[in-house]
Every structure is written in structure tokens, then in C-alpha cells.
PDB file of N, CA and C in Angstrom:
ATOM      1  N   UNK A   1      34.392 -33.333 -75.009  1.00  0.00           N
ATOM      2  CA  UNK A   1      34.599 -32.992 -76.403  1.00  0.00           C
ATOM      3  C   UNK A   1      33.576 -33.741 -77.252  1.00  0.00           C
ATOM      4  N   UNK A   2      33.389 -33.129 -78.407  1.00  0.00           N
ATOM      5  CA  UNK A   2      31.927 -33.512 -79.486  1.00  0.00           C
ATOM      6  C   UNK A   2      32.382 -34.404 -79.891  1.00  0.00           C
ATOM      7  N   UNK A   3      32.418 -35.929 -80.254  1.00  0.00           N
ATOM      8  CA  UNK A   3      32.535 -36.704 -81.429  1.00  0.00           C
ATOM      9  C   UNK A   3      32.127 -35.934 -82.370  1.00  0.00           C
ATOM     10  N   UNK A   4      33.167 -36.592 -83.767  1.00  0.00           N
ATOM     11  CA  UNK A   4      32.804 -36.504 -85.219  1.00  0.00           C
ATOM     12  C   UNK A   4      31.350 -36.430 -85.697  1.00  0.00           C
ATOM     13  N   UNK A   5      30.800 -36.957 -85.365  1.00  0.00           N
ATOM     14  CA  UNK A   5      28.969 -37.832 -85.581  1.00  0.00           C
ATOM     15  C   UNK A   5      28.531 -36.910 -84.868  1.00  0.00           C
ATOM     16  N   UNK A   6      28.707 -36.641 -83.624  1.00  0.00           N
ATOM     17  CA  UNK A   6      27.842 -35.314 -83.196  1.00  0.00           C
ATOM     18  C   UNK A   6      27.812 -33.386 -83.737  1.00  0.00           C
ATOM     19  N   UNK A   7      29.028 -33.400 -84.063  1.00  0.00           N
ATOM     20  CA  UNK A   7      28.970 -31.841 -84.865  1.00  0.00           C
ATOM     21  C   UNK A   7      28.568 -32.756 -86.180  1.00  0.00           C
ATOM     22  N   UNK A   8      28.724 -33.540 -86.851  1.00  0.00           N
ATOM     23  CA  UNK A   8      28.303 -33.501 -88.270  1.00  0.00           C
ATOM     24  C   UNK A   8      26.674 -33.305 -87.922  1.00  0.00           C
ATOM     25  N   UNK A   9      25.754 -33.833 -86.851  1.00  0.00           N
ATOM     26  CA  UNK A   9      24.177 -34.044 -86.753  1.00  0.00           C
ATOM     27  C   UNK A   9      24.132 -32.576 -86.456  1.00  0.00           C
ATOM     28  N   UNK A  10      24.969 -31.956 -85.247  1.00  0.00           N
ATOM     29  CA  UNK A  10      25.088 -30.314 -85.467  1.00  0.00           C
ATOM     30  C   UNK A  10      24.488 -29.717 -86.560  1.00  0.00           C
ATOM     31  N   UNK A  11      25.558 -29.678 -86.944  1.00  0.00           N
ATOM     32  CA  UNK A  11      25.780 -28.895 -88.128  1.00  0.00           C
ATOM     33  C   UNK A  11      24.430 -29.214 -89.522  1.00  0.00           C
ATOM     34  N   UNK A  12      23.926 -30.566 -89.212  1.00  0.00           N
ATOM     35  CA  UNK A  12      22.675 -31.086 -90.173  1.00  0.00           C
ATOM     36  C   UNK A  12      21.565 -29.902 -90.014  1.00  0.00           C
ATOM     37  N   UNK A  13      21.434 -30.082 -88.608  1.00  0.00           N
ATOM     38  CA  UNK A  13      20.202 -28.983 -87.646  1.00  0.00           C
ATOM     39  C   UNK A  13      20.170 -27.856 -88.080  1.00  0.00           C
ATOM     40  N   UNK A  14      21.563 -27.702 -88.325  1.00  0.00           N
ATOM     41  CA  UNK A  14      21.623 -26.077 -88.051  1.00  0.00           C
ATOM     42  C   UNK A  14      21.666 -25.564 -90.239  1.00  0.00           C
ATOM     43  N   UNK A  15      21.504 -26.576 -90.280  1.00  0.00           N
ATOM     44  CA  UNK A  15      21.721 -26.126 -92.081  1.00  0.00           C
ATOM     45  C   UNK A  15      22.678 -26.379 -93.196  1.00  0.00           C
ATOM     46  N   UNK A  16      23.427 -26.913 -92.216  1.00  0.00           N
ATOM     47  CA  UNK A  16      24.814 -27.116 -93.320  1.00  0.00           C
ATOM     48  C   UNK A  16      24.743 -28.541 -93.910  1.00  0.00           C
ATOM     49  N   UNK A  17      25.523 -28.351 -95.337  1.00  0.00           N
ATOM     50  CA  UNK A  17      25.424 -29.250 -95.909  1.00  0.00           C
ATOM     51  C   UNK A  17      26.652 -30.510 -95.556  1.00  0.00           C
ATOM     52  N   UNK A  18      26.190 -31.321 -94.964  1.00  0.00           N
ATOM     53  CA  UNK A  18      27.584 -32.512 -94.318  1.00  0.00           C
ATOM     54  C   UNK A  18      27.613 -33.106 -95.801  1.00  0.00           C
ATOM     55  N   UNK A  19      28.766 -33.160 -95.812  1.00  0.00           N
ATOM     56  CA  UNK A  19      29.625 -34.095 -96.771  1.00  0.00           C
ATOM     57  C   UNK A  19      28.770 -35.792 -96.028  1.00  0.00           C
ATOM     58  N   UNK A  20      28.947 -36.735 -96.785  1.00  0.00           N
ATOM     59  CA  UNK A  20      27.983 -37.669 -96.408  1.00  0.00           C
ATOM     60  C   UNK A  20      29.301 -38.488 -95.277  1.00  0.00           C
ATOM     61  N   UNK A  21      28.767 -39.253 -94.694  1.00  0.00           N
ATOM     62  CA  UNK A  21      30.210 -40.397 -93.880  1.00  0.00           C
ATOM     63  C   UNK A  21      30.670 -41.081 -94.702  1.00  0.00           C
ATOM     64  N   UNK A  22      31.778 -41.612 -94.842  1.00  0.00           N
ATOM     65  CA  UNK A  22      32.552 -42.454 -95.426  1.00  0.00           C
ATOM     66  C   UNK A  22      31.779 -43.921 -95.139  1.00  0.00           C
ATOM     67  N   UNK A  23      31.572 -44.833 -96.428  1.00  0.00           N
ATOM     68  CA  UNK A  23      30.975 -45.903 -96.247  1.00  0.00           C
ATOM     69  C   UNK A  23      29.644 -45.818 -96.719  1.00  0.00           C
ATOM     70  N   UNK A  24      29.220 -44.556 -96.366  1.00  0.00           N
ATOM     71  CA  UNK A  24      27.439 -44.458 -97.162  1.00  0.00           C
ATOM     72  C   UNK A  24      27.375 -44.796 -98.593  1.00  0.00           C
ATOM     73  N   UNK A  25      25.990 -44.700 -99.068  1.00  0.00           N
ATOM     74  CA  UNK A  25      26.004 -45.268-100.302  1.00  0.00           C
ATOM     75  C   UNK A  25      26.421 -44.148-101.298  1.00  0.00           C
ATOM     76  N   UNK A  26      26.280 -42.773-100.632  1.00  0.00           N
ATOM     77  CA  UNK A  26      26.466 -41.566-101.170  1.00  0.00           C
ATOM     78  C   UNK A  26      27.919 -41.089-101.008  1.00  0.00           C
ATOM     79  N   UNK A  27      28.974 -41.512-100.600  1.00  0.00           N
ATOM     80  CA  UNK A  27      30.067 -41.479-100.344  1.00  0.00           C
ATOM     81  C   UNK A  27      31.454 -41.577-101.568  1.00  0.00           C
ATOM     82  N   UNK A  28      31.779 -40.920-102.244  1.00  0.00           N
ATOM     83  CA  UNK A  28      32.826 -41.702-103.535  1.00  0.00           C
ATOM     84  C   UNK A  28      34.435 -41.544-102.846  1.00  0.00           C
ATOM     85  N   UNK A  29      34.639 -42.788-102.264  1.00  0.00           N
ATOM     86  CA  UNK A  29      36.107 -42.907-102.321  1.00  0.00           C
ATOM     87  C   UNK A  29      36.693 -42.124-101.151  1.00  0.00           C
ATOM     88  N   UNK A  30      35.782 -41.452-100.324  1.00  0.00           N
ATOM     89  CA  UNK A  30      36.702 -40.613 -99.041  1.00  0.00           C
ATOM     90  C   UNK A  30      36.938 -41.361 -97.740  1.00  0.00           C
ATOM     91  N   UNK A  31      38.201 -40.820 -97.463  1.00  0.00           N
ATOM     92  CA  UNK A  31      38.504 -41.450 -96.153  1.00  0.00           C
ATOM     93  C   UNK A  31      38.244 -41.230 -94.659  1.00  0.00           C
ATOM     94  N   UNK A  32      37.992 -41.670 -93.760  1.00  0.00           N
ATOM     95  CA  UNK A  32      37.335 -41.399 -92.685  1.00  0.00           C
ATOM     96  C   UNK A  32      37.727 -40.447 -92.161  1.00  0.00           C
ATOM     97  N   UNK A  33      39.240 -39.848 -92.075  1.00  0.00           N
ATOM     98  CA  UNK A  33      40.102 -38.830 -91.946  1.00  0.00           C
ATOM     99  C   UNK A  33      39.727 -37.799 -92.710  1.00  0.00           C
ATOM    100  N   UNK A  34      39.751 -37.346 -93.629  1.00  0.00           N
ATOM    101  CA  UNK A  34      39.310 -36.760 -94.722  1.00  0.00           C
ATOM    102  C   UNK A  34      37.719 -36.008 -93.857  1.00  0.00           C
ATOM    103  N   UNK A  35      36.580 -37.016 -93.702  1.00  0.00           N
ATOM    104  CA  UNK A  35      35.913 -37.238 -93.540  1.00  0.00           C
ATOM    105  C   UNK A  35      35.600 -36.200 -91.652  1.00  0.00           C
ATOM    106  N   UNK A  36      36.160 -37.032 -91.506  1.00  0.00           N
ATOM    107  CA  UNK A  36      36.792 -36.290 -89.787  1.00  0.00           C
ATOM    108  C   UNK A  36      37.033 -34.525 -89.915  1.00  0.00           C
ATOM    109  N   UNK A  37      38.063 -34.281 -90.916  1.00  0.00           N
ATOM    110  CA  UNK A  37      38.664 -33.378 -90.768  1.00  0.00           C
ATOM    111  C   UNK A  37      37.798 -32.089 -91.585  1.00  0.00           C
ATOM    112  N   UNK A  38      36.509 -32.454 -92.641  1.00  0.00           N
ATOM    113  CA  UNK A  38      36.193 -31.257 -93.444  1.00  0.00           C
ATOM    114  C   UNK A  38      34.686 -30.778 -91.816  1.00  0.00           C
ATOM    115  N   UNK A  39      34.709 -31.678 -91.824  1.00  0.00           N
ATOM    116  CA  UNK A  39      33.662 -32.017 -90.374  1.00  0.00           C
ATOM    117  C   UNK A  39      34.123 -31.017 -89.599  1.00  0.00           C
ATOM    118  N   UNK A  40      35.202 -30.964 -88.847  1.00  0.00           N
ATOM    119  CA  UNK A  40      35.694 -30.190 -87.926  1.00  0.00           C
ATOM    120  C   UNK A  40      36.224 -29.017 -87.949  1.00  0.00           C
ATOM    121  N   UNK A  41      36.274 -28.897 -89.737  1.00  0.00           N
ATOM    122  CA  UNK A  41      36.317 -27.193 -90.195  1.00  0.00           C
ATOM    123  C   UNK A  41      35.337 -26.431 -90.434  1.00  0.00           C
ATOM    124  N   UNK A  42      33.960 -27.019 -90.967  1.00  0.00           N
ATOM    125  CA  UNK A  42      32.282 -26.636 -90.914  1.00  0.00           C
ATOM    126  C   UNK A  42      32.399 -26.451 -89.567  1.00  0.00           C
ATOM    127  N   UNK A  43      32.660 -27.951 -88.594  1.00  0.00           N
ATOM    128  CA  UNK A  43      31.935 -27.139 -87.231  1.00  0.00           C
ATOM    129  C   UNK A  43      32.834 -25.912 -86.376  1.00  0.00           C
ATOM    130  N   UNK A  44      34.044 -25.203 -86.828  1.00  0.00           N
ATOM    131  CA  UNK A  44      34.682 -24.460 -86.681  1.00  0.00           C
ATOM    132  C   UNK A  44      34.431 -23.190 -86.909  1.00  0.00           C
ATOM    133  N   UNK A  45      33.840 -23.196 -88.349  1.00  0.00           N
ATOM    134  CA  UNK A  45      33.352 -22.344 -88.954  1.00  0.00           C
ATOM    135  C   UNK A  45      32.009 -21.977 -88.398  1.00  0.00           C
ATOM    136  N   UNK A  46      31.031 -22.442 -88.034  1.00  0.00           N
ATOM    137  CA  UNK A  46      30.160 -22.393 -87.347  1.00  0.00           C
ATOM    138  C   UNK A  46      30.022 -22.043 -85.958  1.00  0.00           C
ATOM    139  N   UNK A  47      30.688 -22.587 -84.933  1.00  0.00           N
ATOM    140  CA  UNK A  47      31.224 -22.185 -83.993  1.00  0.00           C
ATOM    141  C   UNK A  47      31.433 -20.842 -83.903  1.00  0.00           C
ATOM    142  N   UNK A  48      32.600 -20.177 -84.734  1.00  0.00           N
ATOM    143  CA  UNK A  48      32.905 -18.910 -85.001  1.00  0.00           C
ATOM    144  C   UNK A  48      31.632 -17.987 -85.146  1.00  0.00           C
ATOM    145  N   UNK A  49      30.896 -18.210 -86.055  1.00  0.00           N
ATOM    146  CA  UNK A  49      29.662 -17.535 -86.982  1.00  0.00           C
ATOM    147  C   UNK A  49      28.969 -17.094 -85.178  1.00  0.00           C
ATOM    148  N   UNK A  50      28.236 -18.383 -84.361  1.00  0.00           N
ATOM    149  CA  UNK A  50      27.336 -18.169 -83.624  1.00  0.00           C
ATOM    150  C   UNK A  50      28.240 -17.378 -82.670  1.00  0.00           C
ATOM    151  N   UNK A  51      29.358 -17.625 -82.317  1.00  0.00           N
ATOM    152  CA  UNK A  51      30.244 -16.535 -81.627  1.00  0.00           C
ATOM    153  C   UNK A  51      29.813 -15.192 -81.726  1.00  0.00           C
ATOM    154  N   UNK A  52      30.491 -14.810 -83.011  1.00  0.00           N
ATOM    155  CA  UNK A  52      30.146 -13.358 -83.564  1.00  0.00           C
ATOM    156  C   UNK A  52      28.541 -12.806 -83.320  1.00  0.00           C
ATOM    157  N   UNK A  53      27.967 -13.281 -83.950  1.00  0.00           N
ATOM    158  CA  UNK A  53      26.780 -13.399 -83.953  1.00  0.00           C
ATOM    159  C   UNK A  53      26.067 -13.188 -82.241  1.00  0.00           C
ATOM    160  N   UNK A  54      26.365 -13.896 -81.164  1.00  0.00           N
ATOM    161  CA  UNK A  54      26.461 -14.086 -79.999  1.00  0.00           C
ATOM    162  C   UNK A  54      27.078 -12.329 -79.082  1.00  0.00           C
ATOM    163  N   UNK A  55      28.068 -12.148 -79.801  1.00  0.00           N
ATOM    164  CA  UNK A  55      28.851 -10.855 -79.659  1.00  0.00           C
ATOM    165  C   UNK A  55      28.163  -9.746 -80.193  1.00  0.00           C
ATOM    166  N   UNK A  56      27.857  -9.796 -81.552  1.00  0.00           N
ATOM    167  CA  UNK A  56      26.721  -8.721 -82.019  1.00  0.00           C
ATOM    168  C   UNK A  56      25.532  -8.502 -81.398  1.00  0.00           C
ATOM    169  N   UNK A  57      24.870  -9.441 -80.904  1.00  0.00           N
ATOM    170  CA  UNK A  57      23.625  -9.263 -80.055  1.00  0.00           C
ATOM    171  C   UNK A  57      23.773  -8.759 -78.859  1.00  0.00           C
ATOM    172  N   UNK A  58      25.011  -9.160 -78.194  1.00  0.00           N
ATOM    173  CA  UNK A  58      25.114  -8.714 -76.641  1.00  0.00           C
ATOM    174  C   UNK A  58      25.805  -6.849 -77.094  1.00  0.00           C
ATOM    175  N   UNK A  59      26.326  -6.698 -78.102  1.00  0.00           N
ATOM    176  CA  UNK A  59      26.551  -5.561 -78.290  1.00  0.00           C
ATOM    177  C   UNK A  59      25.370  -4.379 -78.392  1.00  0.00           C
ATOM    178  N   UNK A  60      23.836  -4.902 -79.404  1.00  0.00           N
ATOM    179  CA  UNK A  60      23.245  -4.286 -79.763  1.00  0.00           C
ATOM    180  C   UNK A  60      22.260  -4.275 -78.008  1.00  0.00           C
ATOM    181  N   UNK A  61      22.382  -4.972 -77.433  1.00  0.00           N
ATOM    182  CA  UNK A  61      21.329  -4.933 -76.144  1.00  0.00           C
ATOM    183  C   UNK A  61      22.122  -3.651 -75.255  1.00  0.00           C
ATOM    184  N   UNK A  62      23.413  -4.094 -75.380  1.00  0.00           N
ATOM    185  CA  UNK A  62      24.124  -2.678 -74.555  1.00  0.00           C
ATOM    186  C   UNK A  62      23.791  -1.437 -74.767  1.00  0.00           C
ATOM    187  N   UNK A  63      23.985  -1.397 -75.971  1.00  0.00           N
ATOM    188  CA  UNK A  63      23.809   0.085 -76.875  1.00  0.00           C
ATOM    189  C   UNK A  63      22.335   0.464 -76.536  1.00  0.00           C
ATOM    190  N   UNK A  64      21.493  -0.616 -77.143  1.00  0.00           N
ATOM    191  CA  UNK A  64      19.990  -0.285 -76.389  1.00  0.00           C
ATOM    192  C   UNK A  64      19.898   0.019 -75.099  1.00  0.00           C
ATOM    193  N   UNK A  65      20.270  -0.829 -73.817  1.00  0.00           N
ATOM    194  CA  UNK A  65      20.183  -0.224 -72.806  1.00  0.00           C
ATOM    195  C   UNK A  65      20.659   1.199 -72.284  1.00  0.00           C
ATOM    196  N   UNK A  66      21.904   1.299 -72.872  1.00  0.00           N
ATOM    197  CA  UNK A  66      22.080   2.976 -72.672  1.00  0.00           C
ATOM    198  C   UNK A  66      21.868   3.896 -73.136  1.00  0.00           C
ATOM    199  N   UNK A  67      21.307   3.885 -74.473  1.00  0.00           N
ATOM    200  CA  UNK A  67      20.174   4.937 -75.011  1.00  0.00           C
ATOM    201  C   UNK A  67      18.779   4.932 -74.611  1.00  0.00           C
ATOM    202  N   UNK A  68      18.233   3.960 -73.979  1.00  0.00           N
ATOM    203  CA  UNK A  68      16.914   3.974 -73.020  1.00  0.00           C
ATOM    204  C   UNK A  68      17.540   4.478 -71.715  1.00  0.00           C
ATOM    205  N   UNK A  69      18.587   4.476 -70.910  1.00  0.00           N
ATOM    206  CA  UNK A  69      19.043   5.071 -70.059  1.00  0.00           C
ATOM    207  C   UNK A  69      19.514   6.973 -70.070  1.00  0.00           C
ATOM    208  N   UNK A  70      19.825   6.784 -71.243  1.00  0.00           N
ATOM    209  CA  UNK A  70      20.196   8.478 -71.877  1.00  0.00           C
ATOM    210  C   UNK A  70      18.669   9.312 -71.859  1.00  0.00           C
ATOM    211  N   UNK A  71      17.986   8.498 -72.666  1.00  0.00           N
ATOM    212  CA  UNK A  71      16.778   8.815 -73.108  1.00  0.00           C
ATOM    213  C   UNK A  71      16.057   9.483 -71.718  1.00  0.00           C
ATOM    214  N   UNK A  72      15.720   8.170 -70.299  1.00  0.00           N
ATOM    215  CA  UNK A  72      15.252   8.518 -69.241  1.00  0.00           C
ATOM    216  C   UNK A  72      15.609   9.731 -68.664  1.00  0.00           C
ATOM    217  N   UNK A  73      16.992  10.049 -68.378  1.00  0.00           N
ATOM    218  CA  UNK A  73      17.997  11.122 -67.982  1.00  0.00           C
ATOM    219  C   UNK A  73      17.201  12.102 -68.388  1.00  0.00           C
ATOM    220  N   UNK A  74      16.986  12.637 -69.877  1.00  0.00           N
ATOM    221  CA  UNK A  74      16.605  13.095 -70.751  1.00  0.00           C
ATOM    222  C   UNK A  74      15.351  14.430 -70.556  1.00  0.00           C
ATOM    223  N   UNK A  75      14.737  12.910 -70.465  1.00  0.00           N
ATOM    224  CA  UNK A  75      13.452  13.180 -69.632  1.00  0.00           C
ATOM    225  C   UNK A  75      12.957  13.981 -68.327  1.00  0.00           C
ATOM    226  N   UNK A  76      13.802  13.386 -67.480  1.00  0.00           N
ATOM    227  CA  UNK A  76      14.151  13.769 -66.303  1.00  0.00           C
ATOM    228  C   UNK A  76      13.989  15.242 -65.887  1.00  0.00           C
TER     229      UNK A  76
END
């Protein structure tokens, strides 16, 4: 399983805006929990996104392959 610190650097990479860690100088008043938990709904949310995303592509290669397969037939 990811530590906290590792989906927040995730999620840095990939574009999202991390709420800062608790303790930084950029930090007002949040708790490490707090902190923990908006963390693990970005990387949730994200997760999901490349899922779909992951699913749409393997969808559009299918569809391609069997209309280049129709197509050949076609031909034939």
C-alpha cells in the first residue's frame, strides 16, 4: 500500500494541486488527518480518472481492430 507522501508526490507529477503537508510554512492550521484524508480522495479520484481512461483506450483499440478486420474481409 502507497504511503500518504507517496500519492501526494503522485499526484504532484501527475498535475494536481496537493494541499501543502501539515507543518509546512504554507500550511494554516490543518491536521495531519485532515491532511491524510483530502490526499486519499485526490488520489482516488485519480485512480478512477486513469481507470476510465485506461478502459476507453482498450475500448477504442478493439473497435479499431475489428473494423480493420471487417475492412480486410471486405476486401477479400
Amino acid at each position: 500500500m502507497l504511503s500518504t507522501q507517496h500519492k501526494a508526490n503522485i499526484l504532484r507529477k501527475a498535475g494536481y494541486a496537493v494541499p501543502a503537508e501539515p507543518g509546512s510554512a504554507n500550511c494554516i492550521h490543518q491536521t495531519a488527518q485532515c491532511w491524510e484524508k483530502a490526499i486519499d480522495t485526490l488520489y482516488v479520484s485519480y485512480s478512477a480518472r486513469r481507470a476510465a481512461k485506461s478502459l476507453r483506450d482498450a475500448e477504442e483499440a478493439r473497435m479499431l481492430a475489428l473494423l480493420q478486420l471487417r475492412s480486410a474481409k471486405a476486401c477479400a
